[in-house]
N, C-alpha and C. Protein backbone atom coordinates (compact mmCIF):
# COMPACT_ATOMS: atom_id res chain seq x y z
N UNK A 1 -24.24 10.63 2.61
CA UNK A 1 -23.56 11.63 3.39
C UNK A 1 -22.96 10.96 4.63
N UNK A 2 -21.77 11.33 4.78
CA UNK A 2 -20.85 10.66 6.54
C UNK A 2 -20.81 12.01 6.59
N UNK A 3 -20.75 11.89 8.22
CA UNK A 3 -20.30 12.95 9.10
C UNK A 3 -19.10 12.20 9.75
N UNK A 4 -18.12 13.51 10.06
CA UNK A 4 -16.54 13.41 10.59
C UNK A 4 -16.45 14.13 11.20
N UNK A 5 -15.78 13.48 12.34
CA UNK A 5 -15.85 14.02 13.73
C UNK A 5 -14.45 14.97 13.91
N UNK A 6 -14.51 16.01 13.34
CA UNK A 6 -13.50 17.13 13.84
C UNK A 6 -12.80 17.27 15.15
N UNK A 7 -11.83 17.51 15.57
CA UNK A 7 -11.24 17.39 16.96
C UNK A 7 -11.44 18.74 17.20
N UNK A 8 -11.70 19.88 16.44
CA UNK A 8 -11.81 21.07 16.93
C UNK A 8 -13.36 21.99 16.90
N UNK A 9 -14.06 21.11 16.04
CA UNK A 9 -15.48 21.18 15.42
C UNK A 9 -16.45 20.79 15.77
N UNK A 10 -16.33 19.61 16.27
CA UNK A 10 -17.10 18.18 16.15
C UNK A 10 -17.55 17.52 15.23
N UNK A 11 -18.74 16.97 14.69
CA UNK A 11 -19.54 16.21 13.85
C UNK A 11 -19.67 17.62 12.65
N UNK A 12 -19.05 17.32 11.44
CA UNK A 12 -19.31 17.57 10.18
C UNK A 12 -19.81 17.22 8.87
N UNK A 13 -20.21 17.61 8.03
CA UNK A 13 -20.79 17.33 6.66
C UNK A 13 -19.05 16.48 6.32
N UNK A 14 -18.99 15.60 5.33
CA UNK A 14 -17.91 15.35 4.63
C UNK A 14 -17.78 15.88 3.75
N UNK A 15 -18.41 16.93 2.99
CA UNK A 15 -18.13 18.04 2.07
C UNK A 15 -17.31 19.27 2.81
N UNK A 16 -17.11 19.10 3.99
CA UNK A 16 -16.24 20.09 4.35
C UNK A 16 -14.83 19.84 4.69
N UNK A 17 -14.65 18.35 4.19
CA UNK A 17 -13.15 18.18 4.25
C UNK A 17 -12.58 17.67 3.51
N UNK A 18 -11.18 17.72 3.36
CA UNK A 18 -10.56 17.07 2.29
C UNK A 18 -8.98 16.28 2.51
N UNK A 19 -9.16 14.83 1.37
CA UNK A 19 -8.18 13.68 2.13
C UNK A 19 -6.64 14.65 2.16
N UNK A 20 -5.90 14.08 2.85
CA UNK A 20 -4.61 14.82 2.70
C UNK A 20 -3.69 13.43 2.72
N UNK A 21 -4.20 11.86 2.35
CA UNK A 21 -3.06 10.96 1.77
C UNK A 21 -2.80 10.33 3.19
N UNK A 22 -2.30 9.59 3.20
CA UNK A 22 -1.72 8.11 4.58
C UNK A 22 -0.81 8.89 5.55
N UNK A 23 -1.05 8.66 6.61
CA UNK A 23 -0.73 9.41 7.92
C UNK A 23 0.52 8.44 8.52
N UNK A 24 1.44 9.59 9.05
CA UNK A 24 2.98 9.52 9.59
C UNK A 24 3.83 8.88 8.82
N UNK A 25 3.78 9.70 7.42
CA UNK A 25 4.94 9.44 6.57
C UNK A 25 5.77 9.65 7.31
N UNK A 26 7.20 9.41 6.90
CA UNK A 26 8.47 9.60 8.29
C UNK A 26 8.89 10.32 6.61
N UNK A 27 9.47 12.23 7.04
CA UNK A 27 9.76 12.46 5.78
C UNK A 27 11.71 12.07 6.27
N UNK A 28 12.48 12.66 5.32
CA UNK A 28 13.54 12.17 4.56
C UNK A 28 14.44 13.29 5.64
N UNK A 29 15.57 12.71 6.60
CA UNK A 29 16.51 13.91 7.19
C UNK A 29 17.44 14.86 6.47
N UNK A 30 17.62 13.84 5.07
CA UNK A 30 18.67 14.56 3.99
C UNK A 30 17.98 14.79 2.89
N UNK A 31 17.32 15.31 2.52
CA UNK A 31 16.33 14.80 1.27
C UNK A 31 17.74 15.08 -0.29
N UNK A 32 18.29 16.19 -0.44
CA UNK A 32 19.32 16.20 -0.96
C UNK A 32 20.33 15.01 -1.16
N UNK A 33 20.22 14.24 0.18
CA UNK A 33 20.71 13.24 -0.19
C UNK A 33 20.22 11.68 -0.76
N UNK A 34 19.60 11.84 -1.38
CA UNK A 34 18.57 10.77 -2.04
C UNK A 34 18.49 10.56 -3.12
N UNK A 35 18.90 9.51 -3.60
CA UNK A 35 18.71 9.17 -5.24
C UNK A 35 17.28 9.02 -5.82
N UNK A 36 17.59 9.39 -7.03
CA UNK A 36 16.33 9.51 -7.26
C UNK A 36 14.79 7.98 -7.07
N UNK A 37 15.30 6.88 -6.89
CA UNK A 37 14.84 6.12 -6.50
C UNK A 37 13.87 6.35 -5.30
N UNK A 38 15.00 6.32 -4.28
CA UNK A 38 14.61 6.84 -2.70
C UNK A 38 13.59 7.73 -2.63
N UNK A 39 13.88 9.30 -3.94
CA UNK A 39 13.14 10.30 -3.16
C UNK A 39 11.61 9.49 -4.42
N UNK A 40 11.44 8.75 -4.93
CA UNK A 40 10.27 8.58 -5.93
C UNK A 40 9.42 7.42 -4.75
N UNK A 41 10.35 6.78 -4.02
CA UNK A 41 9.54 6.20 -3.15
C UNK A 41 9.37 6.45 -2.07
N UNK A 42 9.71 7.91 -1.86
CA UNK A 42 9.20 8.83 -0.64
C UNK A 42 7.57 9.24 -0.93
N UNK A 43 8.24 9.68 -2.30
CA UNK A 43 7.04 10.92 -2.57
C UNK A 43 5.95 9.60 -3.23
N UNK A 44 5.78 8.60 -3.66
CA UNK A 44 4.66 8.08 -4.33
C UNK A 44 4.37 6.90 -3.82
N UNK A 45 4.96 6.03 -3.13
CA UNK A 45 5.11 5.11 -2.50
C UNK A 45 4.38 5.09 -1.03
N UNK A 46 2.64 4.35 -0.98
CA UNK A 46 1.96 4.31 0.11
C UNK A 46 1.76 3.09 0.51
N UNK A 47 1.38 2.56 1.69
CA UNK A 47 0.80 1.30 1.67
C UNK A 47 -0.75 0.79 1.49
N UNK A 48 -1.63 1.13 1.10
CA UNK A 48 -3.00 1.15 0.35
C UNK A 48 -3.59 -0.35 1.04
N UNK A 49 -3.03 -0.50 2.02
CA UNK A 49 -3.74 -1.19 2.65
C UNK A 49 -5.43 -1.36 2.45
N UNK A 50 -6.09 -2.78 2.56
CA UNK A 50 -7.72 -2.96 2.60
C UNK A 50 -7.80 -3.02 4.08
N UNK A 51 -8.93 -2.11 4.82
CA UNK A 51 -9.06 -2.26 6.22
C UNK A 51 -8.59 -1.18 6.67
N UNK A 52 -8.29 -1.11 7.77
CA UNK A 52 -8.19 -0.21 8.73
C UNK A 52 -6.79 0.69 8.30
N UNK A 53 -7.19 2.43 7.55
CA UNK A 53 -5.73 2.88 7.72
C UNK A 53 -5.56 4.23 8.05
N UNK A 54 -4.81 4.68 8.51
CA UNK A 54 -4.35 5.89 8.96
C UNK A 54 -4.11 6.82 7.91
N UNK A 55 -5.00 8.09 8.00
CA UNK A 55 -4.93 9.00 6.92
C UNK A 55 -5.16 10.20 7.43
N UNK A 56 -4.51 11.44 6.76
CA UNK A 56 -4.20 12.87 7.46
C UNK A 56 -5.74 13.60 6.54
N UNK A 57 -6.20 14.34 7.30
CA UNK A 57 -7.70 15.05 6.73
C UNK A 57 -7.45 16.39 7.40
N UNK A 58 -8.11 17.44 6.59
CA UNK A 58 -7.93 18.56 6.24
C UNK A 58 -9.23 18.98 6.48
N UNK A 59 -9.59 19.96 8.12
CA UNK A 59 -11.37 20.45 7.49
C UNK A 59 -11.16 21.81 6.97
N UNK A 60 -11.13 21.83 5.31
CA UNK A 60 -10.76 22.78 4.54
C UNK A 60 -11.88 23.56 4.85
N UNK A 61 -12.62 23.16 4.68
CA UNK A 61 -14.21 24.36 4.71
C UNK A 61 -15.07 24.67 6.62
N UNK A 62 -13.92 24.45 7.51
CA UNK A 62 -14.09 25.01 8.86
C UNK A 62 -13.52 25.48 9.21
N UNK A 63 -12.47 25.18 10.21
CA UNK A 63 -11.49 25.70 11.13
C UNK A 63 -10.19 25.48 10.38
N UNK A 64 -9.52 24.82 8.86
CA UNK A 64 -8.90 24.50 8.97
C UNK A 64 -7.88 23.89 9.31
N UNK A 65 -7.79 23.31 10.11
CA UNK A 65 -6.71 22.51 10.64
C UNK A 65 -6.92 20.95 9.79
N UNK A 66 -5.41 20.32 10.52
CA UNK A 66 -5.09 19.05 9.99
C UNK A 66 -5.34 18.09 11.14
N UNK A 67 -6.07 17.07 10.73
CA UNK A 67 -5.70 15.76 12.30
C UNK A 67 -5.91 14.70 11.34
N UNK A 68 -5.67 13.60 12.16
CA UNK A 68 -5.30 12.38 11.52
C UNK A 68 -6.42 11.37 11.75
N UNK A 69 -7.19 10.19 10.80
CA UNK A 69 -8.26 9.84 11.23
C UNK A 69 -7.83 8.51 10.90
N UNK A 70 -8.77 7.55 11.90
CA UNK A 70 -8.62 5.68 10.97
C UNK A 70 -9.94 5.55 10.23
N UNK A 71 -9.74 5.46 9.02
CA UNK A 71 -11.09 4.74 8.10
C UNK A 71 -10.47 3.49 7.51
N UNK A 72 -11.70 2.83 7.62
CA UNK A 72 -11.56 1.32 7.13
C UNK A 72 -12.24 1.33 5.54
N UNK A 73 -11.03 1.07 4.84
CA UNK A 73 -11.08 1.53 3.55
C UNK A 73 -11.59 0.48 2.63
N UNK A 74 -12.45 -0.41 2.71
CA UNK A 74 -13.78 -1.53 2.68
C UNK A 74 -14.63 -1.13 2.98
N UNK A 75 -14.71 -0.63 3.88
CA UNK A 75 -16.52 -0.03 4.37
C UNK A 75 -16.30 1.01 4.22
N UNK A 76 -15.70 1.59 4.33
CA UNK A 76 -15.73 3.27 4.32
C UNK A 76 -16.05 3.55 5.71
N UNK A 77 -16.29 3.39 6.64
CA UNK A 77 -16.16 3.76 8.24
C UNK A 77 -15.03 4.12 8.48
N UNK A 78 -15.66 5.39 9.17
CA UNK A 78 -14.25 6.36 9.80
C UNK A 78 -14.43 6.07 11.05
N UNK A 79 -13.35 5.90 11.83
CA UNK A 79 -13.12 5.30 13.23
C UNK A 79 -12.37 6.46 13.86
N UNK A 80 -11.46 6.29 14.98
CA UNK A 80 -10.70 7.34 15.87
C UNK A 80 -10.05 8.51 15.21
N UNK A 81 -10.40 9.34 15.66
CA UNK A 81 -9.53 10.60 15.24
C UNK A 81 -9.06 11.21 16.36
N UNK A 82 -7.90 11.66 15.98
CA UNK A 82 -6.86 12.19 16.81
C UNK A 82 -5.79 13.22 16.32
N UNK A 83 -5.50 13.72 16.72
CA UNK A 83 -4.82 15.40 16.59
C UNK A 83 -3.51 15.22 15.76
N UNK A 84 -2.67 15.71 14.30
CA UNK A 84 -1.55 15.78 14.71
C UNK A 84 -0.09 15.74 15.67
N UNK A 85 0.28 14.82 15.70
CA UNK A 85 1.36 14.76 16.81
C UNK A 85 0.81 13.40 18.08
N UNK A 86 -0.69 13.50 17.89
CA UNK A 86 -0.79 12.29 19.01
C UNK A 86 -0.59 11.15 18.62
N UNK A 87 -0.94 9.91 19.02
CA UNK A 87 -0.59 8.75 18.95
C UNK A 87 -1.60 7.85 18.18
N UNK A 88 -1.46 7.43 17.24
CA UNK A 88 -2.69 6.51 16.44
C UNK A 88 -3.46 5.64 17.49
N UNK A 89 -4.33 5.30 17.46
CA UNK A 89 -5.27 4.07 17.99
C UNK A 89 -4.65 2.86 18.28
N UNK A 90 -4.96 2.19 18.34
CA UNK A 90 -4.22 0.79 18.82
C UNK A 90 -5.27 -0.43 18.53
């Protein structure tokens, strides 16, 4: 069992949330305008980095909301979390 530190919650079960995929995709200004190439490596195309990465989490089974967390995806340690819209870790 990990506990995850909610920005609106605090310390949770990890059964109460769920991944929502690699954090600050930059989406598409034209998406209409995109071949189909472009929009296949919008939509499927991550960087799966080993180590430290930025990923959007969902506490589906609390408050709902979305914030963005760093887990180091080797150990599985979840590190800084921080709100939608703020600024990743450094």
């Amino acid at each position: 069992m990990f506990l995850i530190n909610c920005p609106w919650c605090g310390e949770r079960d990890e059964e109460e949330f769920a991944y929502g995929g690699e954090a600050h995709i930059v989406r598409p200004k034209d998406p209409d305008a995109l071949n189909d190439e472009e929009w296949a490596d919008y939509l499927f195309m991550r960087k799966n980095t080993k180590g430290n990465y930025l990923e959007r989490w969902n506490h589906a089974h609390g408050c709902r909301r979305w914030f963005n967390m760093q887990r180091n995806t080797a150990t599985h340690e979840f590190g800084a979390v921080y709100k939608i819209g703020e600024k990743p870790p450094k």
